[in-house]
C-alpha atoms as a PDB file:
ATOM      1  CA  UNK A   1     -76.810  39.959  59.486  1.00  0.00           C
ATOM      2  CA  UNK A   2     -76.800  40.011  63.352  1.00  0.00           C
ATOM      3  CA  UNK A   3     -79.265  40.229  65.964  1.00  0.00           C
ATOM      4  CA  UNK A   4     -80.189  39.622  69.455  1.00  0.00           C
ATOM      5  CA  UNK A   5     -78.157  36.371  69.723  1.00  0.00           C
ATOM      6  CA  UNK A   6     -75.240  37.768  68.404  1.00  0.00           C
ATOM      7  CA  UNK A   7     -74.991  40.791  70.929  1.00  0.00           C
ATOM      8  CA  UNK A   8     -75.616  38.298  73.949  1.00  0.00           C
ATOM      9  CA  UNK A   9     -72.526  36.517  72.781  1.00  0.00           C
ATOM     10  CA  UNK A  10     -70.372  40.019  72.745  1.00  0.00           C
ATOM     11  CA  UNK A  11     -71.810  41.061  76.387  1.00  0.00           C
ATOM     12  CA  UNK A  12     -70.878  37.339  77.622  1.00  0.00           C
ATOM     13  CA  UNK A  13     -66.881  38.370  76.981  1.00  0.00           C
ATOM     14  CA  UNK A  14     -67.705  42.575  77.112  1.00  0.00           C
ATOM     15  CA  UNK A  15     -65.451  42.929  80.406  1.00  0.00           C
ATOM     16  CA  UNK A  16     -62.853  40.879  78.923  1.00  0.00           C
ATOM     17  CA  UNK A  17     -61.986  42.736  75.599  1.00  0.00           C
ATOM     18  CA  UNK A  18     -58.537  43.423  74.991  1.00  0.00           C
ATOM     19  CA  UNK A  19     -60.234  45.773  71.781  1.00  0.00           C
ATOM     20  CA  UNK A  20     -60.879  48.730  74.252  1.00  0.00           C
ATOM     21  CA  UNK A  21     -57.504  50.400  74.328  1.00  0.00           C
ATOM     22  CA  UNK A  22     -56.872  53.630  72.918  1.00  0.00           C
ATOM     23  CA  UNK A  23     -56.002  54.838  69.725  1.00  0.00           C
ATOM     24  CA  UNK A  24     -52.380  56.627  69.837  1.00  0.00           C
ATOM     25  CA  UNK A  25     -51.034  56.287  66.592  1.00  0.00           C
ATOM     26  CA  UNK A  26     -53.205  59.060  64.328  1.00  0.00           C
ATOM     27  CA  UNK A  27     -49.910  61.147  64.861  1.00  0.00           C
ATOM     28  CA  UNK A  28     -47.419  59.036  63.799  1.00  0.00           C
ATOM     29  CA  UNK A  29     -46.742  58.570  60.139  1.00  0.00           C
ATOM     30  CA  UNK A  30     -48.805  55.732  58.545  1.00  0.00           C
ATOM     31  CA  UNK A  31     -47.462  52.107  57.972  1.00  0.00           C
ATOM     32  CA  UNK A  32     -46.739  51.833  54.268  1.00  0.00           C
ATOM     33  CA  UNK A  33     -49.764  50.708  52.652  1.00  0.00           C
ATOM     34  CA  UNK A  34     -48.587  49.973  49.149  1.00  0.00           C
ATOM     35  CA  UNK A  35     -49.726  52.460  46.813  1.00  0.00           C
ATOM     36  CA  UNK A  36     -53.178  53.154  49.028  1.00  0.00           C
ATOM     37  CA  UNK A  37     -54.579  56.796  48.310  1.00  0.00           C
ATOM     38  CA  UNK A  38     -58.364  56.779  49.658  1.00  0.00           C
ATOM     39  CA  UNK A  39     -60.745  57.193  47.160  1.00  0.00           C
ATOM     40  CA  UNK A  40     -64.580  57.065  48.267  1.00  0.00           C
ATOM     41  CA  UNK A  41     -65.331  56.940  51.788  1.00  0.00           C
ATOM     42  CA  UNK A  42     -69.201  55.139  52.224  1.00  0.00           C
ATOM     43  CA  UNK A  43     -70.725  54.397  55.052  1.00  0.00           C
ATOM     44  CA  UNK A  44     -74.351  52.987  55.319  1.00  0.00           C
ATOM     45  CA  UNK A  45     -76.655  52.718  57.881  1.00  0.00           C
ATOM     46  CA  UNK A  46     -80.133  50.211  57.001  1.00  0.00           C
ATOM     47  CA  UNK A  47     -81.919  49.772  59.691  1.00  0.00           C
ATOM     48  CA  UNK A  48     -79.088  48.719  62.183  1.00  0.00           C
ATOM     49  CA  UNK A  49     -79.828  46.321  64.967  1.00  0.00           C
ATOM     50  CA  UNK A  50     -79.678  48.174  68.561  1.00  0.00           C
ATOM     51  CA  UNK A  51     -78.841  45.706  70.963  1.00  0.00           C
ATOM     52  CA  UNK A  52     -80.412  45.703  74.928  1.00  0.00           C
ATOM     53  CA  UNK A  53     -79.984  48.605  77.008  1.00  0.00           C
ATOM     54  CA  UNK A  54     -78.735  51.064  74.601  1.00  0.00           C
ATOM     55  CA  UNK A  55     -78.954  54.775  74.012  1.00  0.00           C
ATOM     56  CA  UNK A  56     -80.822  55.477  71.015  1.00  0.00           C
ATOM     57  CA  UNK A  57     -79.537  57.417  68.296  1.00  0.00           C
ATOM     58  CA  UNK A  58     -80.490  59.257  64.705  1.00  0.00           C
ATOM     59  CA  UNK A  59     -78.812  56.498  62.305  1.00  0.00           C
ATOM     60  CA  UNK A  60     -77.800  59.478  60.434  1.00  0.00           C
ATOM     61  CA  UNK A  61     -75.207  60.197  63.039  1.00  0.00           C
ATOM     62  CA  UNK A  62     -73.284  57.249  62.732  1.00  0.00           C
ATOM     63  CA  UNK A  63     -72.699  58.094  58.673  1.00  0.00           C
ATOM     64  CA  UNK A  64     -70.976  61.507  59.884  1.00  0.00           C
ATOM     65  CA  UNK A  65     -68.863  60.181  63.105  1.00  0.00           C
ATOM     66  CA  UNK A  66     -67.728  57.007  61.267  1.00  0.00           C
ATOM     67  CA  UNK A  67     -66.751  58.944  57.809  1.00  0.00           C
ATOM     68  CA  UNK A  68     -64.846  61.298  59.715  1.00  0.00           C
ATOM     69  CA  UNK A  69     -62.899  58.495  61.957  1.00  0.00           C
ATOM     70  CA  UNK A  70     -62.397  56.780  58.237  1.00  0.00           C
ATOM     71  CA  UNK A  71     -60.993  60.218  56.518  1.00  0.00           C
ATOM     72  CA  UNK A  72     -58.136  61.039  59.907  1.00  0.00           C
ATOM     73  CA  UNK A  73     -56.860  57.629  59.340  1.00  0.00           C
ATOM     74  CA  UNK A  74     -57.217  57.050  55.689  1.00  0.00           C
ATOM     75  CA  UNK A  75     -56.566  60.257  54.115  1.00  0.00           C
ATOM     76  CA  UNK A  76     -53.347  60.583  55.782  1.00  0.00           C
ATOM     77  CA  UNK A  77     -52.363  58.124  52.908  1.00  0.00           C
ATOM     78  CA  UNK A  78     -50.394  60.014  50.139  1.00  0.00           C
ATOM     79  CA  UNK A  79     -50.544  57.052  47.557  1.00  0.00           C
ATOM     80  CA  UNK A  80     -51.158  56.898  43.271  1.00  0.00           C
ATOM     81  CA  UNK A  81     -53.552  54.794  42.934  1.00  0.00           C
ATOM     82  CA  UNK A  82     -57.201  54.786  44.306  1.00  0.00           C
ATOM     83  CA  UNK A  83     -59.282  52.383  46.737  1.00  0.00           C
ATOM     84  CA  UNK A  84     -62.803  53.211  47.656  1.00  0.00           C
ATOM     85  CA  UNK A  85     -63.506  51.831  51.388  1.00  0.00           C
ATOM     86  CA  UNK A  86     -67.259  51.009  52.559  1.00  0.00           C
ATOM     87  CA  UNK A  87     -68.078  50.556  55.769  1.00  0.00           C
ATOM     88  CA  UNK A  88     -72.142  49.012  56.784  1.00  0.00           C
ATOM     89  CA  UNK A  89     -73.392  49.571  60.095  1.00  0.00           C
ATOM     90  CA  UNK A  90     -75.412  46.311  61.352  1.00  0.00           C
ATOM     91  CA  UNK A  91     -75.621  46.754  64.850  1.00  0.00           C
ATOM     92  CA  UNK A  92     -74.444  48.483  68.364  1.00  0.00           C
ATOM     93  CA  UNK A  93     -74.860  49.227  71.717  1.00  0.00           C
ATOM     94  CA  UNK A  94     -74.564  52.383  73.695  1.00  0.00           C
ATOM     95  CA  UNK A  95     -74.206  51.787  77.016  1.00  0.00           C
ATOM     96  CA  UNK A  96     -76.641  54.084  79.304  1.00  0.00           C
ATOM     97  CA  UNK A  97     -75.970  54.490  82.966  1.00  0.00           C
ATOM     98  CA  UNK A  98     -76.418  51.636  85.319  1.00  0.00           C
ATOM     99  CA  UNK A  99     -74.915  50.006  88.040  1.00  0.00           C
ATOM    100  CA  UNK A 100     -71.229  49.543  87.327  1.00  0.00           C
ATOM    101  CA  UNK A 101     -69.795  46.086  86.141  1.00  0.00           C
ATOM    102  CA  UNK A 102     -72.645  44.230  87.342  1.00  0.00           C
ATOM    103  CA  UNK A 103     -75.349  45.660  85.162  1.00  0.00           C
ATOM    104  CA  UNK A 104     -74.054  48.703  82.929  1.00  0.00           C
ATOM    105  CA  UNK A 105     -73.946  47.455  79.110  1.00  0.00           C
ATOM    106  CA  UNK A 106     -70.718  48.298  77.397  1.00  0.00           C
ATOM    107  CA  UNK A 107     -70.743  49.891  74.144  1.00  0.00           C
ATOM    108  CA  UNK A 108     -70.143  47.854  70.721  1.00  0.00           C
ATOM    109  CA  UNK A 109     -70.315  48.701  67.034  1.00  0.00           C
ATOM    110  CA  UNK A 110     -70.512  46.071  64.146  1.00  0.00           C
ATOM    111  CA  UNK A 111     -70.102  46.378  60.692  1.00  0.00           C
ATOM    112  CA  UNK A 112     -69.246  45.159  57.406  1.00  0.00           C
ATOM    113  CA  UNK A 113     -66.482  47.054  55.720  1.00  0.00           C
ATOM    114  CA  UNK A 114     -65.462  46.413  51.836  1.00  0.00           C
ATOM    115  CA  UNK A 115     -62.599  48.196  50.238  1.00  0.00           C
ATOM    116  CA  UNK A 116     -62.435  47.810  46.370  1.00  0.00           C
ATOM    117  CA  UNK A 117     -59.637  48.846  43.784  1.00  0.00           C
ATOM    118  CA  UNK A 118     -60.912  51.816  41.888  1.00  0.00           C
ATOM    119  CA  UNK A 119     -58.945  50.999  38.758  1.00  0.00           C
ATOM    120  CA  UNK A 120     -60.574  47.459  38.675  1.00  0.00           C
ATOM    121  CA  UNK A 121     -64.115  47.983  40.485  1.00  0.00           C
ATOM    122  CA  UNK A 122     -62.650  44.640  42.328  1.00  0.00           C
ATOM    123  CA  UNK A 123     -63.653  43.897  45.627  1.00  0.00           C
ATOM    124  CA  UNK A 124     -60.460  43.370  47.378  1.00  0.00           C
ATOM    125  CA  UNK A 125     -59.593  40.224  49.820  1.00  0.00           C
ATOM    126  CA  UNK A 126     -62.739  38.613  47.866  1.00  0.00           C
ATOM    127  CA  UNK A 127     -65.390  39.271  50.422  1.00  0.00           C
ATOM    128  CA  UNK A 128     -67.154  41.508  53.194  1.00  0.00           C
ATOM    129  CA  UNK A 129     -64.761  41.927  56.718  1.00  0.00           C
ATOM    130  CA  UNK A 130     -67.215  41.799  59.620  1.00  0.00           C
ATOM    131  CA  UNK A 131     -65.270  43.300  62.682  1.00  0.00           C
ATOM    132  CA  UNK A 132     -66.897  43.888  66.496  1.00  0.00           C
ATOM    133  CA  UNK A 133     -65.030  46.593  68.514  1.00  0.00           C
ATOM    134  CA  UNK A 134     -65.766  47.785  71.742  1.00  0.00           C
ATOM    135  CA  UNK A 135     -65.228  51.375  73.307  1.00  0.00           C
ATOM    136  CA  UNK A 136     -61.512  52.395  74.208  1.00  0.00           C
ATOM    137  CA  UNK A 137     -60.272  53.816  77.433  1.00  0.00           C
ATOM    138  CA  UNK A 138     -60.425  52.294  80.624  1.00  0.00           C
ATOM    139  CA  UNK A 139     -63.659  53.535  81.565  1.00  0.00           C
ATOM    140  CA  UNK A 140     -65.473  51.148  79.620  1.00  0.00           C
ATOM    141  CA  UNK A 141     -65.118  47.936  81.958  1.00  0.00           C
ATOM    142  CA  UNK A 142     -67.972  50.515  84.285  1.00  0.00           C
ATOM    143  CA  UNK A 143     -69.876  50.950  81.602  1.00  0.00           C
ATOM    144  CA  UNK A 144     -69.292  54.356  79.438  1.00  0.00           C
ATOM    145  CA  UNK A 145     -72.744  55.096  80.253  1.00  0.00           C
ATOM    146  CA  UNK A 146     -71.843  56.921  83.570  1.00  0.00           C
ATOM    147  CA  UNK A 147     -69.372  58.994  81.823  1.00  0.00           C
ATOM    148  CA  UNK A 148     -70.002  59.817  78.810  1.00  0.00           C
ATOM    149  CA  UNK A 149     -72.192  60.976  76.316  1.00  0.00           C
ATOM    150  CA  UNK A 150     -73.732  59.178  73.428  1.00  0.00           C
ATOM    151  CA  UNK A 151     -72.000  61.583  71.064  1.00  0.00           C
ATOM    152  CA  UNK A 152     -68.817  60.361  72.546  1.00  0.00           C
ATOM    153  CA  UNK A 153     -69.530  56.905  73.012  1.00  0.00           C
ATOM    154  CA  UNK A 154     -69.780  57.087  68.749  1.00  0.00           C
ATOM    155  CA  UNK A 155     -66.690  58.983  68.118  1.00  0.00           C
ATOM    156  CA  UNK A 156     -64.704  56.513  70.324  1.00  0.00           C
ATOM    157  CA  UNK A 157     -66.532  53.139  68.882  1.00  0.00           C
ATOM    158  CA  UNK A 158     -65.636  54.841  65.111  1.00  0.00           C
ATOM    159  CA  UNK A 159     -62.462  55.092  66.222  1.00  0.00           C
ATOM    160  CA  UNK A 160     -61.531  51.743  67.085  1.00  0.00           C
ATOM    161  CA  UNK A 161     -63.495  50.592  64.265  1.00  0.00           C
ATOM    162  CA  UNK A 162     -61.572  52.453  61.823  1.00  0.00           C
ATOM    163  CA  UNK A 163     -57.974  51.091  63.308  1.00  0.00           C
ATOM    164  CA  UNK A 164     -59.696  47.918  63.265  1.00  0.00           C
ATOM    165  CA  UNK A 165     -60.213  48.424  59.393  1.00  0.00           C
ATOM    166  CA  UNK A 166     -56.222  49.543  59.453  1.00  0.00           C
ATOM    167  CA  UNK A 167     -55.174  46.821  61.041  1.00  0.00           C
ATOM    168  CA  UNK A 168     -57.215  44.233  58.696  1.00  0.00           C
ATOM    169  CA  UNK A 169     -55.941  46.232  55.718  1.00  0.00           C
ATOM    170  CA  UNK A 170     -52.226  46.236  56.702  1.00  0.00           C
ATOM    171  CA  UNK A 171     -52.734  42.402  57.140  1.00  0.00           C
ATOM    172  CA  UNK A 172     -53.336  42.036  53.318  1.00  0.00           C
ATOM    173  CA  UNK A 173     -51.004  44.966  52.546  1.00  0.00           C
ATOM    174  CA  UNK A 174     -50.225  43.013  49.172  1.00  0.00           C
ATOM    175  CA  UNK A 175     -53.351  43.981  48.013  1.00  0.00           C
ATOM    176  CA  UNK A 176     -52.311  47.658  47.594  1.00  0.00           C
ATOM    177  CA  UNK A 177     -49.454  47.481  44.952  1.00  0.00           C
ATOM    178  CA  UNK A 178     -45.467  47.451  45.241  1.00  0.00           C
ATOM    179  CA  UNK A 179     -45.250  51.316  46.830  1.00  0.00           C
ATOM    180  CA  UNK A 180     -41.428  51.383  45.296  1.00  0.00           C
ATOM    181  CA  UNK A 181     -43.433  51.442  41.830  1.00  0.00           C
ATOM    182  CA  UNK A 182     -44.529  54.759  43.154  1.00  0.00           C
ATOM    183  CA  UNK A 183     -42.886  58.448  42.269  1.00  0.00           C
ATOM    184  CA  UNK A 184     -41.483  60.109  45.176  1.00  0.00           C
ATOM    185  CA  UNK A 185     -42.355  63.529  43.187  1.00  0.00           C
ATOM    186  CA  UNK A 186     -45.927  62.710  43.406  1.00  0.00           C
ATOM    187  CA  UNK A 187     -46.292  60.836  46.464  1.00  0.00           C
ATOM    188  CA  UNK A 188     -45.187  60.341  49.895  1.00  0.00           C
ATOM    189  CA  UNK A 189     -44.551  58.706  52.960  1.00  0.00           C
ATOM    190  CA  UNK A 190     -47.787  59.874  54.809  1.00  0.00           C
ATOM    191  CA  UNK A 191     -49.403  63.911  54.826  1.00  0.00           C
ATOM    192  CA  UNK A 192     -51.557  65.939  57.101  1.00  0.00           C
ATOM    193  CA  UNK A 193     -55.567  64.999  57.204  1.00  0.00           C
ATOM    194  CA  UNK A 194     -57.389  65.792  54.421  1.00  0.00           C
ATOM    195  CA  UNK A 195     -59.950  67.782  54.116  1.00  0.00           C
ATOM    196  CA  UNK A 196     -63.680  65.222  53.831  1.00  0.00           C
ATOM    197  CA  UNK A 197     -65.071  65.111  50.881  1.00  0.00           C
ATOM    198  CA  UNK A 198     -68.311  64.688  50.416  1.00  0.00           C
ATOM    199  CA  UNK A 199     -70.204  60.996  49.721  1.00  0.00           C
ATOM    200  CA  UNK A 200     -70.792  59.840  46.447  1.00  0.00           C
ATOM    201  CA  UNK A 201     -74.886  60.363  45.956  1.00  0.00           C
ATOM    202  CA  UNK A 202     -75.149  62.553  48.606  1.00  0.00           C
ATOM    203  CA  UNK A 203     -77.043  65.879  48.442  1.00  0.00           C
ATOM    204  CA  UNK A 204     -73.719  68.104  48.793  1.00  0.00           C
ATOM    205  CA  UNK A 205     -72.109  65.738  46.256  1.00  0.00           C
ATOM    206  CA  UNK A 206     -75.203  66.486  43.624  1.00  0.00           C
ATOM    207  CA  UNK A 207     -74.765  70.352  44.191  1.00  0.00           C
ATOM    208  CA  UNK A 208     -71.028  70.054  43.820  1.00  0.00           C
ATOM    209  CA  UNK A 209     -71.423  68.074  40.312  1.00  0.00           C
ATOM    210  CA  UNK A 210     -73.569  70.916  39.062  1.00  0.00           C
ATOM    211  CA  UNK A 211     -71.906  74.157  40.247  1.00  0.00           C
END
């Protein structure tokens, strides 16, 4: 887990992070990923750590923004065989106004994200990812605080996070299968976003299960 100590050492290097660039590539067609079709999409939220200065925020909001940053990346996927991908909040930061660069907070999200193999119920690359990403756009090295909203501040910090959980995943692409294995009747190279479905144990889940 983090707290207060570990946020001081993200604001030390805030104004310095080269993970605040924007994310371009949603419209392009995905790198191959093996045989990668998402399965579950979790995301948890237990009593995250807010770090100083920051906007505070139903932790309920974070499940919604963050599952639907996970689903426009992931679902794009048009693989055969399943992986579930969980993603735990443990701490952030949204910055509020302030005085730019010398006392407005930048925004940061932290999590631990686990992807397992459905087939297996293994948890792939053998342990928890923890990954730290910080708000794209330029505007950020102000402090996002002056222009714009907490909603946004989330949608952007998912964001990152999710490519951030891309770029981890295509790092240990061999975890996915041999995609020539796959049938090019079935599958394909990458499709439009898919609709999101609801969370396993969720309320909408338990009314779909009985209808």
């Amino acid at each position: 887990m983090i707290r207060i100590a570990k946020f001081a050492s993200l604001f030390a290097g805030a104004v310095l992070a080269l993970s605040a660039c924007a994310v371009t590539d949603l419209e392009d067609t995905p790198q191959e990923m093996g045989r990668f079709l998402l399965g579950f999409n979790i995301v948890t939220v237990n009593d995250a750590e807010v770090g100083p200065m920051s906007r505070a925020v139903d932790e309920d909001l974070w499940v919604g923004v963050m599952r639907n940053a996970i689903n426009e990346r992931f679902s794009r996927y048009d693989g055969d065989q399943y992986y579930h991908i969980s993603v735990a909040v443990l701490g952030y930061v949204l910055a509020q106004p302030g005085i730019p660069i010398v006392a407005s907070p930048k925004s940061v999200l932290i999590a631990d994200v686990r992807v397992y193999d459905d087939a297996t119920g293994e948890l792939m690359t053998g342990e928890a990812k923890q990954i730290t990403v910080f708000e794209e756009g330029g505007d950020v090295l102000v402090g996002s605080g002056l222009t714009r909203t907490a909603e946004e501040q989330m949608a952007s910090l998912a964001r990152n996070m999710s490519k951030s959980i891309h770029d981890w995943m295509l790092e240990n692409v061999e975890f996915f299968g041999d995609a020539s294995l796959m049938d090019p009747e079935t599958t394909s190279p990458g499709r439009p976003v898919q609709p999101l479905a609801a969370m396993p144990g969720s309320a909408e889940a338990l009314a779909a299960a009985e209808s």
